[in-house]
PDB file of N, CA and C in Angstrom:
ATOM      1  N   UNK A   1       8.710  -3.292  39.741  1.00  0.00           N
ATOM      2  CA  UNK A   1       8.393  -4.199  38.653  1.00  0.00           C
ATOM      3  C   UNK A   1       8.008  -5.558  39.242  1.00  0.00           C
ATOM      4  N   UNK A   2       6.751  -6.015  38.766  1.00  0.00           N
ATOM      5  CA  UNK A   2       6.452  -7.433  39.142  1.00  0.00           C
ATOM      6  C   UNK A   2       6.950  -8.569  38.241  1.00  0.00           C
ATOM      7  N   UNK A   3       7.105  -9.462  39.049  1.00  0.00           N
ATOM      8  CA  UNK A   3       7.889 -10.432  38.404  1.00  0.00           C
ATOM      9  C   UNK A   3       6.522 -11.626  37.651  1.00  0.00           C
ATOM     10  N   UNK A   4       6.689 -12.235  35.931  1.00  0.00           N
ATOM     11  CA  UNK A   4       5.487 -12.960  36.537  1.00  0.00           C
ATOM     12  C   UNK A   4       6.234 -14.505  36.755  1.00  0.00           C
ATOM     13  N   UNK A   5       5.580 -15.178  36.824  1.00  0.00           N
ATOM     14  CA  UNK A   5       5.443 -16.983  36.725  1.00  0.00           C
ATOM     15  C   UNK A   5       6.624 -17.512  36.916  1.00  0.00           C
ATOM     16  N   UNK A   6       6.696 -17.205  35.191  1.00  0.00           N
ATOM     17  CA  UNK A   6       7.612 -17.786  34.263  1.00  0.00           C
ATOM     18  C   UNK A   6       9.349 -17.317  34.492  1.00  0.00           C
ATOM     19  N   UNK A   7       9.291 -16.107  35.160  1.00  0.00           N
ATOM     20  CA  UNK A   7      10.286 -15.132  35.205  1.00  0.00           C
ATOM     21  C   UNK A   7      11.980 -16.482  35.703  1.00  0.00           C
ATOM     22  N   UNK A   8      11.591 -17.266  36.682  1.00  0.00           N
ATOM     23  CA  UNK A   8      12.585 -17.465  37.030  1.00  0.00           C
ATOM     24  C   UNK A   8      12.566 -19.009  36.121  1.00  0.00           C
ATOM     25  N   UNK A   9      11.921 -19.306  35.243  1.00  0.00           N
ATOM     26  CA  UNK A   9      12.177 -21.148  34.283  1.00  0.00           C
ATOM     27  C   UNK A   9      12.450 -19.943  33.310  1.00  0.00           C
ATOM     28  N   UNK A  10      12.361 -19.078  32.755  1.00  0.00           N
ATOM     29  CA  UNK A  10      12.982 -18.081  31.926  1.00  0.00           C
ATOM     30  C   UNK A  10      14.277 -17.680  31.965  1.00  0.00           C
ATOM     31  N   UNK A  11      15.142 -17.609  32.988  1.00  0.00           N
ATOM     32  CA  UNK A  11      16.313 -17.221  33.399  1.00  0.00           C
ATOM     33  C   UNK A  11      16.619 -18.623  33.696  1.00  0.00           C
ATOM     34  N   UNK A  12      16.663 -19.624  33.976  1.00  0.00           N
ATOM     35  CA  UNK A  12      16.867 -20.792  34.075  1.00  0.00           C
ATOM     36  C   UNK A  12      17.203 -21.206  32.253  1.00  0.00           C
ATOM     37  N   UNK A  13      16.347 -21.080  31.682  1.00  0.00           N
ATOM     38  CA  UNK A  13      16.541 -21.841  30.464  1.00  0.00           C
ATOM     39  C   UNK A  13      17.562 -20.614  29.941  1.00  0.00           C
ATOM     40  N   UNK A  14      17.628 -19.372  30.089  1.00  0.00           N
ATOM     41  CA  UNK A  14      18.635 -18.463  29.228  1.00  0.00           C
ATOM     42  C   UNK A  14      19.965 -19.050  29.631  1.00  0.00           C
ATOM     43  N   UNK A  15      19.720 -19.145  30.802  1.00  0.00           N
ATOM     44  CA  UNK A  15      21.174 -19.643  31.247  1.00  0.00           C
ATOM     45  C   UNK A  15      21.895 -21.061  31.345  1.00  0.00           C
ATOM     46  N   UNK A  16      21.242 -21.994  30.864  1.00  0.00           N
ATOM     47  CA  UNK A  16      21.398 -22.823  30.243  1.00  0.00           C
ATOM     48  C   UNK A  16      21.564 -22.847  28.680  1.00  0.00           C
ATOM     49  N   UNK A  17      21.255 -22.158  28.205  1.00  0.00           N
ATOM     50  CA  UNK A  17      20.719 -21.862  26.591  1.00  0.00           C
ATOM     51  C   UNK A  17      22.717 -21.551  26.422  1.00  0.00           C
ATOM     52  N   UNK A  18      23.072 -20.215  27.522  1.00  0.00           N
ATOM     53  CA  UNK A  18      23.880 -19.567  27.140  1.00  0.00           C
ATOM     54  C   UNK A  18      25.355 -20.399  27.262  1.00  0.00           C
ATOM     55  N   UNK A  19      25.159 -21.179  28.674  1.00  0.00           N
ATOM     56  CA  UNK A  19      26.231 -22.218  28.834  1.00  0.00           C
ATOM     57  C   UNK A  19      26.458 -23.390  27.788  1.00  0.00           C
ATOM     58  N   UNK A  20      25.460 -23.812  27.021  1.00  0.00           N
ATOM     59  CA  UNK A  20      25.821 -24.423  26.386  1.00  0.00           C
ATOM     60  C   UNK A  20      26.142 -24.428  24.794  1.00  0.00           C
ATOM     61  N   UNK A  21      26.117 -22.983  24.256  1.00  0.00           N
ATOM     62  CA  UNK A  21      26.603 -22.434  23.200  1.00  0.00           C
ATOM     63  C   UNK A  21      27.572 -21.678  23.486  1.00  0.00           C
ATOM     64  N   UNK A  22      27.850 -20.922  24.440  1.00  0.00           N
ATOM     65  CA  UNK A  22      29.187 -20.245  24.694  1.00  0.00           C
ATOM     66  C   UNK A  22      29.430 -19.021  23.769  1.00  0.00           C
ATOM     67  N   UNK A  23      27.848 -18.426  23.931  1.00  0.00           N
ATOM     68  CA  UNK A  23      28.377 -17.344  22.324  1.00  0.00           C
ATOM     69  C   UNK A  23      29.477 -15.858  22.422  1.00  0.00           C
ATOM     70  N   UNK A  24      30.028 -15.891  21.742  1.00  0.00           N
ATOM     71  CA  UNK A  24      30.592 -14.566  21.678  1.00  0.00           C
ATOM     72  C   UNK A  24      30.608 -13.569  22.331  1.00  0.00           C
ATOM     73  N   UNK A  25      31.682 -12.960  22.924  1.00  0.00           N
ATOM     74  CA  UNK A  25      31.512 -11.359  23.257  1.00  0.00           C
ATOM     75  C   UNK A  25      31.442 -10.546  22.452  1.00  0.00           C
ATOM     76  N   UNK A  26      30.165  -9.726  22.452  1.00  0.00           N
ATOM     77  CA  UNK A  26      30.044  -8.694  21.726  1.00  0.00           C
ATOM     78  C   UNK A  26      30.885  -7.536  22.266  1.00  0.00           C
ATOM     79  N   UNK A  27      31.778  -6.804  20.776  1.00  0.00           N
ATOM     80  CA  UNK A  27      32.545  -5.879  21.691  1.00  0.00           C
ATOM     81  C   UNK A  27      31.782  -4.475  20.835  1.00  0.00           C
ATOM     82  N   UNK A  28      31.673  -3.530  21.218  1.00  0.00           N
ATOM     83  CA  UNK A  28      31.500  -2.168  20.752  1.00  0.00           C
ATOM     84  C   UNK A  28      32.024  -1.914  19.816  1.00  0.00           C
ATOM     85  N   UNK A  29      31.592  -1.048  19.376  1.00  0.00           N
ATOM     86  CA  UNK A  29      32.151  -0.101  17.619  1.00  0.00           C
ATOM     87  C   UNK A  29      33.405   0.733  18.356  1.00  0.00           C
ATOM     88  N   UNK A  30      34.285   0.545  17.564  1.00  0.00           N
ATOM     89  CA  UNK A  30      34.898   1.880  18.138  1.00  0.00           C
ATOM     90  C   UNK A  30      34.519   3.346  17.677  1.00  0.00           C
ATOM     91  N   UNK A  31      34.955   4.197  18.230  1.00  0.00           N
ATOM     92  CA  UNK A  31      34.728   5.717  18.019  1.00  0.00           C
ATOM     93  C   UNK A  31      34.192   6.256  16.471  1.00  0.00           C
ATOM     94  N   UNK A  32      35.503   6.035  16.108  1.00  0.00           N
ATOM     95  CA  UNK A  32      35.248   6.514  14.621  1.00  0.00           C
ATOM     96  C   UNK A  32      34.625   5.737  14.039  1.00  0.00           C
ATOM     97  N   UNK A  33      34.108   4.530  14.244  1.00  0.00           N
ATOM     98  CA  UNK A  33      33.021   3.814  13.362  1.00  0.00           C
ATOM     99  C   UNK A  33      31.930   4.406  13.618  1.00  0.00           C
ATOM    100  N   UNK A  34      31.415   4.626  15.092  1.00  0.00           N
ATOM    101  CA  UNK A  34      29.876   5.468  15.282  1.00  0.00           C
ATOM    102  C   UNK A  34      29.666   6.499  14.629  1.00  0.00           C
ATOM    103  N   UNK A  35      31.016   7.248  14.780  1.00  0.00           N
ATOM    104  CA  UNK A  35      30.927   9.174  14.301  1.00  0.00           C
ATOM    105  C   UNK A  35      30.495   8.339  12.478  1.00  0.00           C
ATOM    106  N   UNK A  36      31.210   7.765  11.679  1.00  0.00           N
ATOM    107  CA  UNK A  36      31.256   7.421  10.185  1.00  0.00           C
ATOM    108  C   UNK A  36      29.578   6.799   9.561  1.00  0.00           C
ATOM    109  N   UNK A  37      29.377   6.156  10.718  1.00  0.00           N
ATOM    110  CA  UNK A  37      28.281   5.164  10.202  1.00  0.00           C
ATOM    111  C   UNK A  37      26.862   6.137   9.769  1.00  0.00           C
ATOM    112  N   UNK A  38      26.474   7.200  10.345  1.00  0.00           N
ATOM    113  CA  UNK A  38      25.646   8.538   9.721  1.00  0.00           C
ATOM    114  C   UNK A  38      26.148   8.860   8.334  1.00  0.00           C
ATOM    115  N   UNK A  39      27.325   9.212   8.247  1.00  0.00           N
ATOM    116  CA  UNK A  39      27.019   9.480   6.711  1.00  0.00           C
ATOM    117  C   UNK A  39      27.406   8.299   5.692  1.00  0.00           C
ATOM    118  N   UNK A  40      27.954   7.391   6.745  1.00  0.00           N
ATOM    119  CA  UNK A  40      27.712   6.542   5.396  1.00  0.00           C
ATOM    120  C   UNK A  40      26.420   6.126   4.961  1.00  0.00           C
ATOM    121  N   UNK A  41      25.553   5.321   5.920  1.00  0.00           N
ATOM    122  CA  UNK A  41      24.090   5.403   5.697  1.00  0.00           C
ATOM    123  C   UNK A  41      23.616   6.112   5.155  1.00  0.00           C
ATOM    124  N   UNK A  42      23.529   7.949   4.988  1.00  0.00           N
ATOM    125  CA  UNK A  42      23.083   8.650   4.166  1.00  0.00           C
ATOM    126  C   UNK A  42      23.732   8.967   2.778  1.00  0.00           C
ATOM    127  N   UNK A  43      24.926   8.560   2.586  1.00  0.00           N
ATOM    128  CA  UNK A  43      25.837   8.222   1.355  1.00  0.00           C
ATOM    129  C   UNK A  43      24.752   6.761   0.626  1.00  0.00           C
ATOM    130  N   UNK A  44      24.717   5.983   0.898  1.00  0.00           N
ATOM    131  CA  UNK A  44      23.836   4.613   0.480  1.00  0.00           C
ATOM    132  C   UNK A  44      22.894   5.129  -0.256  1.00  0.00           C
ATOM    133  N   UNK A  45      21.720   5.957   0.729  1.00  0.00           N
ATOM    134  CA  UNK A  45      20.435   6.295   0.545  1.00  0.00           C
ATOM    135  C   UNK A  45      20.541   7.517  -0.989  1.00  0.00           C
ATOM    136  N   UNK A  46      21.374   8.070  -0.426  1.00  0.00           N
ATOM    137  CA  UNK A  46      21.294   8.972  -1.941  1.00  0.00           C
ATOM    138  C   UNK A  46      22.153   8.235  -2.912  1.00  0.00           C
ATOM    139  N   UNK A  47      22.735   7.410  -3.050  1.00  0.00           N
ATOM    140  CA  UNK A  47      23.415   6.643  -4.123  1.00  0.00           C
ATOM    141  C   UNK A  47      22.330   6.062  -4.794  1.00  0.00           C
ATOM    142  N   UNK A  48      21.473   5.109  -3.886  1.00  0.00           N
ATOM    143  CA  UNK A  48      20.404   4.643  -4.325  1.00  0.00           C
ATOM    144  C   UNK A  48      19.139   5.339  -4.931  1.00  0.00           C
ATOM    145  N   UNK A  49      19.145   6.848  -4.276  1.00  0.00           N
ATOM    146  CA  UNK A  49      18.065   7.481  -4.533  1.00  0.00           C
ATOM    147  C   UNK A  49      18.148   8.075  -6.308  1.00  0.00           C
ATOM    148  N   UNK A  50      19.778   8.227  -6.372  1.00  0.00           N
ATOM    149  CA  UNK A  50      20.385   9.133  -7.698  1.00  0.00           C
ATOM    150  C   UNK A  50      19.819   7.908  -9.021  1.00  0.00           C
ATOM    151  N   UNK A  51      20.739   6.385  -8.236  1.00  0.00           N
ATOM    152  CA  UNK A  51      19.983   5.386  -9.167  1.00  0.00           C
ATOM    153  C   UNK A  51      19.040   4.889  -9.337  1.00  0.00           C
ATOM    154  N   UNK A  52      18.040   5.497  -8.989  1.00  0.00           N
ATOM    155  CA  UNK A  52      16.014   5.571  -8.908  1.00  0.00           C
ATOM    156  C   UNK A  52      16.217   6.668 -10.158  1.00  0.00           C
ATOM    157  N   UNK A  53      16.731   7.696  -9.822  1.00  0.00           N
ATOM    158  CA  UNK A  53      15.918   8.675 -10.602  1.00  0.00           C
ATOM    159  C   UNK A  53      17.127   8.475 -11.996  1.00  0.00           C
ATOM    160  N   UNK A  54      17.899   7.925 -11.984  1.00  0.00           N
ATOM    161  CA  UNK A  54      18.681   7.853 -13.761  1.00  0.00           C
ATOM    162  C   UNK A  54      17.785   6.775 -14.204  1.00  0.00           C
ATOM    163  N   UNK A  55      16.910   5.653 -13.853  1.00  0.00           N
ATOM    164  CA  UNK A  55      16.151   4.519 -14.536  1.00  0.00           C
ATOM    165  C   UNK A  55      14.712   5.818 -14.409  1.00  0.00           C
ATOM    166  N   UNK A  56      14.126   6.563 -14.064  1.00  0.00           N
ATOM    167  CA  UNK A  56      13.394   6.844 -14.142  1.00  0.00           C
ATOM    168  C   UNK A  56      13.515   8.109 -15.469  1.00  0.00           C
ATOM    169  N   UNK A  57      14.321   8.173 -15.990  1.00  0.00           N
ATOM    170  CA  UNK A  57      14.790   9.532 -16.309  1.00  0.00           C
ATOM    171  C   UNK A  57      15.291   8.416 -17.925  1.00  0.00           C
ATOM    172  N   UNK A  58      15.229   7.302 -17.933  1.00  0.00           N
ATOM    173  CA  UNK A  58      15.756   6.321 -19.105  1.00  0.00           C
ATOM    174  C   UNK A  58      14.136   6.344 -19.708  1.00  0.00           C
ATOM    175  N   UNK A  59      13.234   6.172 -18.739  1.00  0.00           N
ATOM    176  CA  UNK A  59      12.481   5.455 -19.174  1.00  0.00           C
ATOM    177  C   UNK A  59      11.292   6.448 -19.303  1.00  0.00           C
ATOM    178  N   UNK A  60      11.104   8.106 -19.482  1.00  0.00           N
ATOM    179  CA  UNK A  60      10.464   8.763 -19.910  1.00  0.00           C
ATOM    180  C   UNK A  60      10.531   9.125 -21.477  1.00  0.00           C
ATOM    181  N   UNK A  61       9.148   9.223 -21.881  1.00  0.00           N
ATOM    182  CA  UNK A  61       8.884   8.986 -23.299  1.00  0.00           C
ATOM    183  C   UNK A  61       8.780  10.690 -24.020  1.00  0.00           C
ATOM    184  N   UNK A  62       8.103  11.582 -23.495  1.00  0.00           N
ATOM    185  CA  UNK A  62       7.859  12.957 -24.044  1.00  0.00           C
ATOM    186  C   UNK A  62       8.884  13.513 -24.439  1.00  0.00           C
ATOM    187  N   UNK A  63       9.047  14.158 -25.138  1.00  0.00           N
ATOM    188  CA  UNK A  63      10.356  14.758 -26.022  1.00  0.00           C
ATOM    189  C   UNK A  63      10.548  16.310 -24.842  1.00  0.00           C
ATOM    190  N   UNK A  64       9.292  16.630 -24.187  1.00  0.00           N
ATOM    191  CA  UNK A  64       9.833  17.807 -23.366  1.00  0.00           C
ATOM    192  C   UNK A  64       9.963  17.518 -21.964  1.00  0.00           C
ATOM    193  N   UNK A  65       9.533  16.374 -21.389  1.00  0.00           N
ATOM    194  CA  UNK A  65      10.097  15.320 -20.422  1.00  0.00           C
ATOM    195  C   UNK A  65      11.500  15.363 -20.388  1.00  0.00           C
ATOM    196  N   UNK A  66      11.663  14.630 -21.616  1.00  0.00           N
ATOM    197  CA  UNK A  66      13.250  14.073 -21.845  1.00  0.00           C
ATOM    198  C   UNK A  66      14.239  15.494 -21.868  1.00  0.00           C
ATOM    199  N   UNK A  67      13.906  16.063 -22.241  1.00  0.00           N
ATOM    200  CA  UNK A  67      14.617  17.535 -22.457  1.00  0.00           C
ATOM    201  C   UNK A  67      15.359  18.068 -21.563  1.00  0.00           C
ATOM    202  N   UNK A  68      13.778  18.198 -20.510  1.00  0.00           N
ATOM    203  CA  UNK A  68      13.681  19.183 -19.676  1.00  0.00           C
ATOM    204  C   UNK A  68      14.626  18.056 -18.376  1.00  0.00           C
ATOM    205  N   UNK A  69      15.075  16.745 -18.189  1.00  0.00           N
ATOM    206  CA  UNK A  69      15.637  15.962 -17.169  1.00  0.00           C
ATOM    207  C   UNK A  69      16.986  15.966 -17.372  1.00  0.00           C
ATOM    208  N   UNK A  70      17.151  16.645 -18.661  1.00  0.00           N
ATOM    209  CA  UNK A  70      18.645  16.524 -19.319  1.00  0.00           C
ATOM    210  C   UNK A  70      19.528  17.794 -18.280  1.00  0.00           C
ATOM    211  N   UNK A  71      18.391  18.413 -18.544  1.00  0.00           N
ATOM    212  CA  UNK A  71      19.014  20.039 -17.246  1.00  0.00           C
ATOM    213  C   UNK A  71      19.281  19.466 -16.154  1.00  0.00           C
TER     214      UNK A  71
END
C-alpha cells in the first residue's frame, strides 16, 4: 500500500483531534445482544410492515376489496 502526501498531517491531526477530546471506549455488544439483534430487527420490519397493510386495508373503498381483506 502506498502512502500518499497527506498520510502522515492526517495522523498528526487524528491524533491530536483524539488527545484533545478524550473520547470514549467503545466496548462490544455482548453475546446475547448480537445473537438477539436479527430478530429483533426483523420483529420491527414486520410490525411495521403489518401496520402498512391495516392503513391500507382502512382505506379500501370496493365492497369486494373490503370483504375479501377481512379473510
Amino acid at each position: 500500500m502506498k502512502l500518499a502526501k497527506t498520510d502522515a498531517i492526517d495522523a498528526a491531526v487524528l491524533a491530536a483531534f483524539g488527545a484533545a477530546l478524550k473520547p470514549a471506549i467503545d466496548t462490544l455488544p455482548a453475546d446475547w445482544e448480537l445473537e438477539l439483534s436479527d430478530p429483533v430487527s426483523r420483529r420491527e420490519q414486520l410490525v411495521t410492515a403489518r401496520a402498512m397493510q391495516k392503513t391500507q386495508v382502512k382505506q379500501l373503498t370496493h365492497p369486494r376489496l373490503v370483504a375479501k381483506a377481512k379473510h
